[in-house]
Protein backbone atom coordinates (compact mmCIF):
# COMPACT_ATOMS: atom_id res chain seq x y z
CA UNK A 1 16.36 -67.90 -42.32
CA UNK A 2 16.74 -68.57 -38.19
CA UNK A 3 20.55 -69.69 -37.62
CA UNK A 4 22.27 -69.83 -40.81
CA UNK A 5 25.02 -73.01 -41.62
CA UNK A 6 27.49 -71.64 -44.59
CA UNK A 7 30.06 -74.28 -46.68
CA UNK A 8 32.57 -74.69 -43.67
CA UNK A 9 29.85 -75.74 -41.08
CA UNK A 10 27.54 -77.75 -43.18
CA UNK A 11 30.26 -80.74 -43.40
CA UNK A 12 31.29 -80.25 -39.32
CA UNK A 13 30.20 -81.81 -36.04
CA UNK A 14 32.13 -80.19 -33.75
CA UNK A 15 31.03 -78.63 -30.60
CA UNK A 16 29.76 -74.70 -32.02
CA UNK A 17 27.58 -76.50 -34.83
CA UNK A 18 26.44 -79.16 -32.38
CA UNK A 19 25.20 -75.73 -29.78
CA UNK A 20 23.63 -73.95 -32.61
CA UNK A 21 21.88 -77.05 -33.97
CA UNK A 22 20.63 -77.63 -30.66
CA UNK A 23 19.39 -74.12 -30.12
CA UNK A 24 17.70 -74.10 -33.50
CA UNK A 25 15.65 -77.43 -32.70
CA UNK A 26 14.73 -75.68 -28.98
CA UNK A 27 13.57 -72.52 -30.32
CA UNK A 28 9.77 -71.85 -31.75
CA UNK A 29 10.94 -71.81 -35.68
CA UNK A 30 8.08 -68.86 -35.80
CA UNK A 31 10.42 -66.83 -33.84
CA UNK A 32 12.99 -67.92 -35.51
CA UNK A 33 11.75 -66.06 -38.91
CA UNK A 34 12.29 -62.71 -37.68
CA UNK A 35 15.79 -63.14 -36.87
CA UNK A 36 19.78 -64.19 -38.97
CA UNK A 37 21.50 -65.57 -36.72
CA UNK A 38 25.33 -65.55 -38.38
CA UNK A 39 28.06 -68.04 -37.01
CA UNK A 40 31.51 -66.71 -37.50
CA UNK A 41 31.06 -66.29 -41.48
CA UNK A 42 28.89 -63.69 -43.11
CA UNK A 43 28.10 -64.76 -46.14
CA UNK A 44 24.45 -62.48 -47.14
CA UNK A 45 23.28 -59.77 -45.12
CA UNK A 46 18.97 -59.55 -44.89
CA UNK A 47 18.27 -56.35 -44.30
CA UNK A 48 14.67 -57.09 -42.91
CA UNK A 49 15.46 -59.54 -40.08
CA UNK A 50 16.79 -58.95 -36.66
CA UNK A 51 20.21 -59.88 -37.06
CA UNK A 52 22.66 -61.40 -34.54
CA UNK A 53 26.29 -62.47 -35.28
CA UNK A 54 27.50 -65.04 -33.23
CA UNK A 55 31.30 -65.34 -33.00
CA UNK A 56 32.39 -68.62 -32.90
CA UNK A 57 35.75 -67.85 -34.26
CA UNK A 58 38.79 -65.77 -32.83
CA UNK A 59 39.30 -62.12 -33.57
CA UNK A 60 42.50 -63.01 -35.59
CA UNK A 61 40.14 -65.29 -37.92
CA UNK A 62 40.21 -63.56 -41.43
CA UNK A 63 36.55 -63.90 -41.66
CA UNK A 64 35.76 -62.19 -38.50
CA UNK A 65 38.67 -59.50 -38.21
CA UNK A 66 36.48 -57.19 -40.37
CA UNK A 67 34.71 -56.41 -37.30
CA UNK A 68 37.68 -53.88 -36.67
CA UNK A 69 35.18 -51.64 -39.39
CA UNK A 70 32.77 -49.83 -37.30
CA UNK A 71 30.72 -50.03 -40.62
CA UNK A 72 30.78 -53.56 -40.29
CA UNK A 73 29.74 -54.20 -36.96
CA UNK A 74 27.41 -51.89 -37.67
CA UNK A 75 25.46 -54.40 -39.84
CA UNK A 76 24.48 -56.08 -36.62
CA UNK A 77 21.95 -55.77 -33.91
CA UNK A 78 23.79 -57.75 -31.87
CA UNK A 79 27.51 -59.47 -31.06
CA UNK A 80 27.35 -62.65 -29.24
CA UNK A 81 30.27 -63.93 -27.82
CA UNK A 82 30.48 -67.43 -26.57
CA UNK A 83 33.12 -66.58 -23.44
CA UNK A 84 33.92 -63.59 -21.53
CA UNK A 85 37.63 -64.62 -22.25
CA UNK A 86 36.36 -64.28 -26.33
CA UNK A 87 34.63 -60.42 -25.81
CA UNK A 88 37.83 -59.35 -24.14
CA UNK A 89 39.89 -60.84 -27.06
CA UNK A 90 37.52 -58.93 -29.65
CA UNK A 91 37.66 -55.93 -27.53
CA UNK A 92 41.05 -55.75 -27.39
CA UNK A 93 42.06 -56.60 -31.31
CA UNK A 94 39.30 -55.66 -32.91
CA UNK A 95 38.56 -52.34 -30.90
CA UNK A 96 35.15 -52.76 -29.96
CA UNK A 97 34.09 -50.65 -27.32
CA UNK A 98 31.57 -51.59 -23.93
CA UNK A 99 28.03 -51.07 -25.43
CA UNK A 100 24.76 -52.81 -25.61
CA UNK A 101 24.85 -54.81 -28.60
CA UNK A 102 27.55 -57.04 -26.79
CA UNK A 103 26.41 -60.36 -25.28
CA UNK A 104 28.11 -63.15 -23.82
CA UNK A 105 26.66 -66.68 -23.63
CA UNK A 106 29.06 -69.09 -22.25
CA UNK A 107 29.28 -72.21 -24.32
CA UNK A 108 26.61 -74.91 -23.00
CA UNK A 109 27.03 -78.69 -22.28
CA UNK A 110 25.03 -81.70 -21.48
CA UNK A 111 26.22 -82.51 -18.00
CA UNK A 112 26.99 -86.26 -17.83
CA UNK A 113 25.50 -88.95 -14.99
CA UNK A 114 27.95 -89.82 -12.27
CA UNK A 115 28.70 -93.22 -12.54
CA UNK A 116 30.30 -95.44 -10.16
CA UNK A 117 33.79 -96.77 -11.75
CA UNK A 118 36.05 -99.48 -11.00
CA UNK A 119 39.56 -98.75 -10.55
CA UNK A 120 41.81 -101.77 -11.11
CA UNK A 121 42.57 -99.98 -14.67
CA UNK A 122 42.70 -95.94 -14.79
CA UNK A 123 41.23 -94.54 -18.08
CA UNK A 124 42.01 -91.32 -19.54
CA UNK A 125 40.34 -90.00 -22.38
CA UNK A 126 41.57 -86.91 -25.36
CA UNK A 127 38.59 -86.04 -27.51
CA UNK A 128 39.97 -82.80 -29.17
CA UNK A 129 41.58 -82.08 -32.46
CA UNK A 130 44.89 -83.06 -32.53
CA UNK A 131 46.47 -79.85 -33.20
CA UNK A 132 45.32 -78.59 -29.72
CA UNK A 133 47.51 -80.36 -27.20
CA UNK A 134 48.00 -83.96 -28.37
CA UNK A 135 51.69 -83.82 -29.26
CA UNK A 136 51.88 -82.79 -25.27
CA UNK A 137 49.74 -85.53 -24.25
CA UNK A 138 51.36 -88.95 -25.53
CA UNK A 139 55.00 -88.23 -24.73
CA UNK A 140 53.80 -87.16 -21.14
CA UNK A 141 51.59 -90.52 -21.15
CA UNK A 142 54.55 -92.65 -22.97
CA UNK A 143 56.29 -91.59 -19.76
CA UNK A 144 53.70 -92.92 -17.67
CA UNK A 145 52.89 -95.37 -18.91
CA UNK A 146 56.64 -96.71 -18.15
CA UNK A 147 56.19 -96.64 -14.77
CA UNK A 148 52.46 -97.61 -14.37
CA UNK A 149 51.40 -100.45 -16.31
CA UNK A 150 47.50 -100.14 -14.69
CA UNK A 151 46.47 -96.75 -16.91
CA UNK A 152 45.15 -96.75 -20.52
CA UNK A 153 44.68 -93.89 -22.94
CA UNK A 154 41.83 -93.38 -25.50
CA UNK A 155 42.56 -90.77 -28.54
CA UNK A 156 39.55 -89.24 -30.24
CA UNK A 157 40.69 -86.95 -32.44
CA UNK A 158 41.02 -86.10 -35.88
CA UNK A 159 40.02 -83.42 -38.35
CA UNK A 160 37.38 -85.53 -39.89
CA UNK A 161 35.17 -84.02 -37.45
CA UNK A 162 35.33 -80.86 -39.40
CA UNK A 163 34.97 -82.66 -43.01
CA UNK A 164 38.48 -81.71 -43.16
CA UNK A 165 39.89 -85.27 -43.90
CA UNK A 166 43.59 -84.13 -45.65
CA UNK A 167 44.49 -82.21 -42.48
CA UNK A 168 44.77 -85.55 -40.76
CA UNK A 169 47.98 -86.02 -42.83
CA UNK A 170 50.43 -84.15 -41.14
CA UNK A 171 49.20 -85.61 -37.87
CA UNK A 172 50.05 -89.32 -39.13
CA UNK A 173 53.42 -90.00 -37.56
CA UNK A 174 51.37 -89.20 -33.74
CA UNK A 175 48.33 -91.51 -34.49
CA UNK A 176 50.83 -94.02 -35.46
CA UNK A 177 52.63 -93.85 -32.28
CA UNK A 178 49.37 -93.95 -30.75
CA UNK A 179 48.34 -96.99 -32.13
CA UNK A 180 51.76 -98.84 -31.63
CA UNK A 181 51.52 -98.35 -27.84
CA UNK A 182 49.55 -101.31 -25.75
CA UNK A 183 48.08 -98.60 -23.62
CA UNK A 184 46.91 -96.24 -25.66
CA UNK A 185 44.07 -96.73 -28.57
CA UNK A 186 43.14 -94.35 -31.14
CA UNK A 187 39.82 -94.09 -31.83
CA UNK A 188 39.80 -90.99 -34.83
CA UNK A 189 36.46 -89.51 -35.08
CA UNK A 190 33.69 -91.05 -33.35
CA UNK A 191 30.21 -89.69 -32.75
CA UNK A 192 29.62 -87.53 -29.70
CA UNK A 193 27.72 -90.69 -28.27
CA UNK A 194 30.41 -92.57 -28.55
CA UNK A 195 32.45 -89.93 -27.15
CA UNK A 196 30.04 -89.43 -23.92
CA UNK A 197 29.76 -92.96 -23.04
CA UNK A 198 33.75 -93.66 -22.82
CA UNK A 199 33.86 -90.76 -20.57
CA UNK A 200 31.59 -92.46 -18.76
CA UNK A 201 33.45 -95.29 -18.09
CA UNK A 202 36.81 -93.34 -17.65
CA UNK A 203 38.68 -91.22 -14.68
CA UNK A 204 40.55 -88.45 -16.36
CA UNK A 205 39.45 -86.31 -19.11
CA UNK A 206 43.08 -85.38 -20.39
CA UNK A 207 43.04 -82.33 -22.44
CA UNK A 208 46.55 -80.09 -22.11
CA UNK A 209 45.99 -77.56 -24.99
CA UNK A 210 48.64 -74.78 -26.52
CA UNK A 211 45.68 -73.41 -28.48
CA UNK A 212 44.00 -70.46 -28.09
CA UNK A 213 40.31 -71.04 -28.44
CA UNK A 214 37.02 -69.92 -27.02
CA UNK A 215 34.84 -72.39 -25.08
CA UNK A 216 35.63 -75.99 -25.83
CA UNK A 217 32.97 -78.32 -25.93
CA UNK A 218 35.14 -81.15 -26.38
CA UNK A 219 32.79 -83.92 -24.11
């Protein structure tokens, strides 16, 4: 089975499905037979594989509080946690003690090229869900913005990332005021490409956030 997608991650791009994706095309797929490796939802247990849940997901997450069950997590050979700042969140909600079939692997990324950049504009770039810290963002900018007329904003962000299209909805009235202002430009979802090679070409990577979350992989 190797690493497993279920009916939430098959539609999404975002940064845990692009890391598992990537590990599954790095790793020998012979290897890869002995093991299920579960993101976040368990769907179907195989009781003759090796298997390895990988939490993705917050303790508080309906689909992985039932590791508060000791006869749940004892369905698994081993936890892997994506952030030491994650494992102490599980630990402390979900009551799992210090033992060996805890792991952490910190969230990866592809480090980017330093490029040299002009500076007669200054570029700042959110490429996170919007829920996370964007209604923080573009007042703070709008308020910039007044008093420097040289910096420019790009928005990538929306829910489509996910497959999650209606959730957008609610968000509206901010993309609007987004695309309204001459120095900001919303972009919505964009490949991770795309993503990469603005941030190439820009100074800050703005990303205030309210939201507690794991490791974000948001360049």
């Amino acid at each position: 089975m190797g690493i497993e997608e279920n009916e939430i991650s098959i539609k999404s791009n975002g940064g845990t499905e692009s890391v598992k994706r990537g590990l599954a095309e790095r790793l020998d797929p012979a290897l890869l037979e002995d093991f299920q490796i579960i993101c976040s939802r368990v769907r179907k247990i195989e009781e003759d594989k090796i298997r390895v849940y990988w939490l993705h997901d917050l303790p508080e997450d309906p689909e992985t509080n039932h590791l508060t069950s000791v006869s749940s997590r004892d369905r698994f050979h081993k936890l892997v946690y994506c952030g030491n700042w994650q494992y102490s969140r599980y630990k402390l909600v979900c009551g799992i003690p210090y033992d060996m079939t805890a792991a952490v692997i910190d969230t990866p990324i592809e480090p980017a090229p330093n490029v040299e950049k002009t500076f007669d504009k200054i570029r700042l770039v959110y490429s996170s869900t919007p829920q996370r810290g964007l209604n923080i963002l573009v007042p703070v900018f709008e308020k910039l913005a007044s008093k420097y007329p040289n910096i420019h904003l790009d928005v990538f962000s929306s829910f489509k990332i996910y497959g999650w299209d209606e959730a957008d909805e609610r968000f509206e009235p901010l993309y609007e005021k987004i695309r309204n202002h001459p120095q900001m430009t919303y972009h919505g979802y964009a490949p991770n490409d795309v993503v990469r090679q603005t941030l190439l070409n820009s100074h800050i990577h703005a990303y205030p956030s309210t939201w507690l979350e794991c490791n974000s992989r948001c360049y």
